[in-house]
C-alpha atoms as a PDB file:
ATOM      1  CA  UNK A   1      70.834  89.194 108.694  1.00  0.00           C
ATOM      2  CA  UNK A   2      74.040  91.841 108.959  1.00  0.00           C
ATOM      3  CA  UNK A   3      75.039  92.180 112.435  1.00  0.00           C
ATOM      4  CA  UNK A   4      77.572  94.481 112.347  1.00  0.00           C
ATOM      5  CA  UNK A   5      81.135  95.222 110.971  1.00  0.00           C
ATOM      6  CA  UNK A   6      83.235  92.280 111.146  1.00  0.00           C
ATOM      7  CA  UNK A   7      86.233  93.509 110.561  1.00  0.00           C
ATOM      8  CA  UNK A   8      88.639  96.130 108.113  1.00  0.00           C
ATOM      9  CA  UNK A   9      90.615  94.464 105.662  1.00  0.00           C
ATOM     10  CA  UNK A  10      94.258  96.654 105.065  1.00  0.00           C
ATOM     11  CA  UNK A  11      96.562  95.338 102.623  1.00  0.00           C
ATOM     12  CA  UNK A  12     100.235  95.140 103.698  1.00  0.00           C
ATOM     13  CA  UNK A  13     103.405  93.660 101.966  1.00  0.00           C
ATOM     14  CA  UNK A  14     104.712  92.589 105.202  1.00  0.00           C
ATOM     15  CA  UNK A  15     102.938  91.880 108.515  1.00  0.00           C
ATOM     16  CA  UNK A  16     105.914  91.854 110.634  1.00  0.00           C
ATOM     17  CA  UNK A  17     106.393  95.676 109.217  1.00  0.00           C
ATOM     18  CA  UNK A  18     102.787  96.168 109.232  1.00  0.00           C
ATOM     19  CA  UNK A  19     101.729  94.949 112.982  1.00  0.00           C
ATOM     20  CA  UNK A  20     104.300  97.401 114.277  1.00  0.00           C
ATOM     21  CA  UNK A  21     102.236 100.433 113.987  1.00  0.00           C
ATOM     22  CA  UNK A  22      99.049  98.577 115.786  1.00  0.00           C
ATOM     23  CA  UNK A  23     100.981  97.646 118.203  1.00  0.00           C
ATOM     24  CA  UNK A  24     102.027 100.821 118.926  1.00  0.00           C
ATOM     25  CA  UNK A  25      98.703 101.876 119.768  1.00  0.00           C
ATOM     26  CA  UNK A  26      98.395  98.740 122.434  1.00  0.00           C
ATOM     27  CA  UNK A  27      96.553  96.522 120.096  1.00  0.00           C
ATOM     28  CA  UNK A  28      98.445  93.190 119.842  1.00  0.00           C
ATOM     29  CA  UNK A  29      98.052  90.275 117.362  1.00  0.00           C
ATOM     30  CA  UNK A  30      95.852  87.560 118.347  1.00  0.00           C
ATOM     31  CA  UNK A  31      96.573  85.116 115.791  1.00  0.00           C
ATOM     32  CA  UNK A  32      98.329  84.884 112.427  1.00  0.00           C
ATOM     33  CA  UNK A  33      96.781  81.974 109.440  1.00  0.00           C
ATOM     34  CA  UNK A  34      97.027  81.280 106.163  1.00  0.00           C
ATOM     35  CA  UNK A  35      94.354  81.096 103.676  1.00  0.00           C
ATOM     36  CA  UNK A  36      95.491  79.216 100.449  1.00  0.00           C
ATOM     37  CA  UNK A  37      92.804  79.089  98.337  1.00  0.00           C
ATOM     38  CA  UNK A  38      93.331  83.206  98.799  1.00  0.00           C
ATOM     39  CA  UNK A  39      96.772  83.267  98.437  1.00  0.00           C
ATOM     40  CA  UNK A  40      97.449  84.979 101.643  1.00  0.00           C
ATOM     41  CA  UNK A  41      98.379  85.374 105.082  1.00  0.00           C
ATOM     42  CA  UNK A  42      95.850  87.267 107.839  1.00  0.00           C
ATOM     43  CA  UNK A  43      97.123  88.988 110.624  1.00  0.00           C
ATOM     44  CA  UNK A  44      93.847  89.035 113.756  1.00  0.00           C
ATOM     45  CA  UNK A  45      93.949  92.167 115.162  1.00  0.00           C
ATOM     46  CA  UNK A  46      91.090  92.297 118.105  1.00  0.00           C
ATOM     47  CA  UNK A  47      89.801  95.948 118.385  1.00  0.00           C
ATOM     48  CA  UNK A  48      86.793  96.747 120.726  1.00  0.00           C
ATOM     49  CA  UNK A  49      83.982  94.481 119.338  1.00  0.00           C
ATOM     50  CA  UNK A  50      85.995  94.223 115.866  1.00  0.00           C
ATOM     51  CA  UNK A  51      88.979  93.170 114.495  1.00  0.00           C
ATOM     52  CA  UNK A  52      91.329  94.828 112.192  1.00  0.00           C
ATOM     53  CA  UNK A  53      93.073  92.406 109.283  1.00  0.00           C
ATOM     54  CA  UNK A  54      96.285  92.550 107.853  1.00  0.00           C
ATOM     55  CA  UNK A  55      96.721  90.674 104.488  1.00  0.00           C
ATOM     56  CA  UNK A  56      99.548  89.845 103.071  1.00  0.00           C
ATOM     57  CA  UNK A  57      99.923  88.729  99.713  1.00  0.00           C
ATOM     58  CA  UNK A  58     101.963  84.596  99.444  1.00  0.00           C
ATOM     59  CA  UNK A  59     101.795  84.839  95.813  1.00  0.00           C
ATOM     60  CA  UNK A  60     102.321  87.278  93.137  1.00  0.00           C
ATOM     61  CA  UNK A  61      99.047  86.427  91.350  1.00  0.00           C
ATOM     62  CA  UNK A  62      97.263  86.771  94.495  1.00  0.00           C
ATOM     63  CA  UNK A  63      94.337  89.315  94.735  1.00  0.00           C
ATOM     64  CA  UNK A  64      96.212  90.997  97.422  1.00  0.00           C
ATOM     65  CA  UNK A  65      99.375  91.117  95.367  1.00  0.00           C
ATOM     66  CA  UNK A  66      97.470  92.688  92.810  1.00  0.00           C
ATOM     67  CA  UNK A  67      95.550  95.568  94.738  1.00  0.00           C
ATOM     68  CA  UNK A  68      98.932  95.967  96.181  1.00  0.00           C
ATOM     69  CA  UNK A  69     100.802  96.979  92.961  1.00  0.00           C
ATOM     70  CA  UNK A  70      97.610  98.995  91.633  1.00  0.00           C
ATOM     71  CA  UNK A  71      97.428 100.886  94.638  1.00  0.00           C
ATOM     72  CA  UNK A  72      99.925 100.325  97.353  1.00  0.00           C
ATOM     73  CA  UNK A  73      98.894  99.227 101.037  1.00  0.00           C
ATOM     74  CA  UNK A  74      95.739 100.430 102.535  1.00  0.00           C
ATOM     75  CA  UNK A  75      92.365  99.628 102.993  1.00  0.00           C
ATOM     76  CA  UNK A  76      90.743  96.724 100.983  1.00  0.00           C
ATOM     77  CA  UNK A  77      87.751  95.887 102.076  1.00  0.00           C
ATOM     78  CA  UNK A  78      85.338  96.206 104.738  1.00  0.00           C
ATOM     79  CA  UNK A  79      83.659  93.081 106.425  1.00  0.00           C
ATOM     80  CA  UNK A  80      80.105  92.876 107.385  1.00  0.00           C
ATOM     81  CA  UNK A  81      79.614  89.928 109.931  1.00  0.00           C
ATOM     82  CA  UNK A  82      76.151  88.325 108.927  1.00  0.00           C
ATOM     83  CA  UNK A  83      73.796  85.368 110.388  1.00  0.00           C
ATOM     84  CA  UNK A  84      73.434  83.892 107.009  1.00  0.00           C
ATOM     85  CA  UNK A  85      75.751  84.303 104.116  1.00  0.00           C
ATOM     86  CA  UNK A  86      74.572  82.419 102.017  1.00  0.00           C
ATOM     87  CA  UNK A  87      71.099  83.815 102.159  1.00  0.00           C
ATOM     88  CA  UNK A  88      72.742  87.301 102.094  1.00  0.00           C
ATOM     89  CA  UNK A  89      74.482  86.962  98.762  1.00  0.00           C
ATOM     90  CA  UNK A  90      71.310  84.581  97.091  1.00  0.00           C
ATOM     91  CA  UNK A  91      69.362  87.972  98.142  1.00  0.00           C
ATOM     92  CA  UNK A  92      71.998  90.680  96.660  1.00  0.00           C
ATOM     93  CA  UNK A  93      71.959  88.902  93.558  1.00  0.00           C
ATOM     94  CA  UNK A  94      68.303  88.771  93.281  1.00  0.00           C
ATOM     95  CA  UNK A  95      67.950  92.576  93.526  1.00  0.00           C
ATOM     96  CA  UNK A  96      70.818  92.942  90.379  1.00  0.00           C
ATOM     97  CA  UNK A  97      73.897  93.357  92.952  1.00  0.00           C
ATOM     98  CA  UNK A  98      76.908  92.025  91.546  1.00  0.00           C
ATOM     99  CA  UNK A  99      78.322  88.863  94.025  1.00  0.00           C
ATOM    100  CA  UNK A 100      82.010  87.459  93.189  1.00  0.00           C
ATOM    101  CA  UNK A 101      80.975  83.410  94.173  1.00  0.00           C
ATOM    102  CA  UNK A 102      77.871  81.702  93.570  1.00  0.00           C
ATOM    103  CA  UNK A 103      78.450  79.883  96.773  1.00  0.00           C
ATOM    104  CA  UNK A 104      80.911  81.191  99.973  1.00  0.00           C
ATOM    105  CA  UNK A 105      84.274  79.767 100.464  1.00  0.00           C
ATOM    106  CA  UNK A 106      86.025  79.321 103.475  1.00  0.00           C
ATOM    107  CA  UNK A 107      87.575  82.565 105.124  1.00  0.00           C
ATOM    108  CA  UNK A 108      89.947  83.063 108.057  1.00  0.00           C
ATOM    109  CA  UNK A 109      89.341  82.409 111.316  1.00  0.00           C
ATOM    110  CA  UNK A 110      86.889  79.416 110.979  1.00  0.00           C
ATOM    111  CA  UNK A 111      84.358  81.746 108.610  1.00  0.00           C
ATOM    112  CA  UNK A 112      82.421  81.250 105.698  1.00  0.00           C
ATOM    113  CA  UNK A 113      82.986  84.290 103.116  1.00  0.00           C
ATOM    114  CA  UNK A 114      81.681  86.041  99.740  1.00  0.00           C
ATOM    115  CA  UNK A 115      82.212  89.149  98.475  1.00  0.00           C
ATOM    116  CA  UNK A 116      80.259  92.055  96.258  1.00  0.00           C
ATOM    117  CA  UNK A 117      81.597  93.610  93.787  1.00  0.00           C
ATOM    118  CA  UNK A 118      82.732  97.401  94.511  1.00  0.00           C
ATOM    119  CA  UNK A 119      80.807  98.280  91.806  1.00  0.00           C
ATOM    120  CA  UNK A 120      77.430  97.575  93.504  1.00  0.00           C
ATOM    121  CA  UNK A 121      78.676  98.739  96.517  1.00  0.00           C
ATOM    122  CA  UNK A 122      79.499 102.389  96.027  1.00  0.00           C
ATOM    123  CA  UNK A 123      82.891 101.265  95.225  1.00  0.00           C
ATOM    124  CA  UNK A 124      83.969  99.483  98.352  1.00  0.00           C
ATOM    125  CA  UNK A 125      84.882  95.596  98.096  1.00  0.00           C
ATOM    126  CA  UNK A 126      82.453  94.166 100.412  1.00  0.00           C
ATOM    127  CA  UNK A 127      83.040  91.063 102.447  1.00  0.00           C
ATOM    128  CA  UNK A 128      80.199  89.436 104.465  1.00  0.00           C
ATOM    129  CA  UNK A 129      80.969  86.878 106.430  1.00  0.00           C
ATOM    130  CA  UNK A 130      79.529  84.155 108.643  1.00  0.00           C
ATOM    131  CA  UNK A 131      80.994  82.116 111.512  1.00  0.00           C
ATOM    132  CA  UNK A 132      80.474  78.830 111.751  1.00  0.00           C
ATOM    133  CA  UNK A 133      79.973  77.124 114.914  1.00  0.00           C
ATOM    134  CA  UNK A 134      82.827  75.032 116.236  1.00  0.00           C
ATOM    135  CA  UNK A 135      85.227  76.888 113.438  1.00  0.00           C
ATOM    136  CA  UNK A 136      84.876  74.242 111.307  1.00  0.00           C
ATOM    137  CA  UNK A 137      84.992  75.325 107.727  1.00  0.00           C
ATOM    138  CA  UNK A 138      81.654  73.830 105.876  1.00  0.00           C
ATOM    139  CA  UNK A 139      81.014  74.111 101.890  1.00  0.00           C
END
């Protein structure tokens, strides 16, 4: 079940450039991980009951990398923070949505992730996400 928005994905080439601006507006960063099987680094940004994320691409084949040189830094996706991701993308797929993974992968910040397709989406990249208790990434 969706419970909200998790979080707003915004691609940056740099965090430390990036964060400035945020900071700015008295929002600090809470933590700072990489996520290697992504091929990037995530900036936590608490705001109100959400979080903002900063990605930054650490390779040049990295999806990041790539929406970054197709369309410069900015929004990426949005995050939908669910009870059950698993069940959510077995369910989107039954109903013809397009899912990226057949199973979830781990995320940032101790969560299990999968995305649809902006295509099925109204041309948003959708992430929904689930966290796991403890933080422990499970597959």
């Amino acid at each position: 079940m969706i419970e909200g928005i998790d979080h707003l994905g915004i691609a940056v080439a740099s965090i430390d450039e990036a964060r400035r601006f945020y900071e700015q507006l008295g929002l600090h960063v809470e933590a700072i991980e990489e996520v290697p099987q992504e091929k990037v680094r995530v900036a936590i940004i608490p705001c109100g009951a959400s979080r903002i994320e900063l990605l930054e691409p650490t390779a040049e084949d990295s999806p990041i990398a790539r929406f970054l040189a197709n369309k410069g830094p900015g929004l990426h996706h949005v995050c939908l923070a669910s009870s059950d991701v698993r069940a959510e993308g077995h369910a989107l797929t039954e109903h013809g949505f397009r899912v990226l993974r057949d199973e979830p992968t781990p995320g940032a910040d101790g969560c299990l992730v999968n995305f649809v397709h902006p295509k099925s989406a109204g041309g948003v990249l959708v992430e929904i996400s689930e966290k796991l208790s403890g933080g422990d990434d499970a597959q």
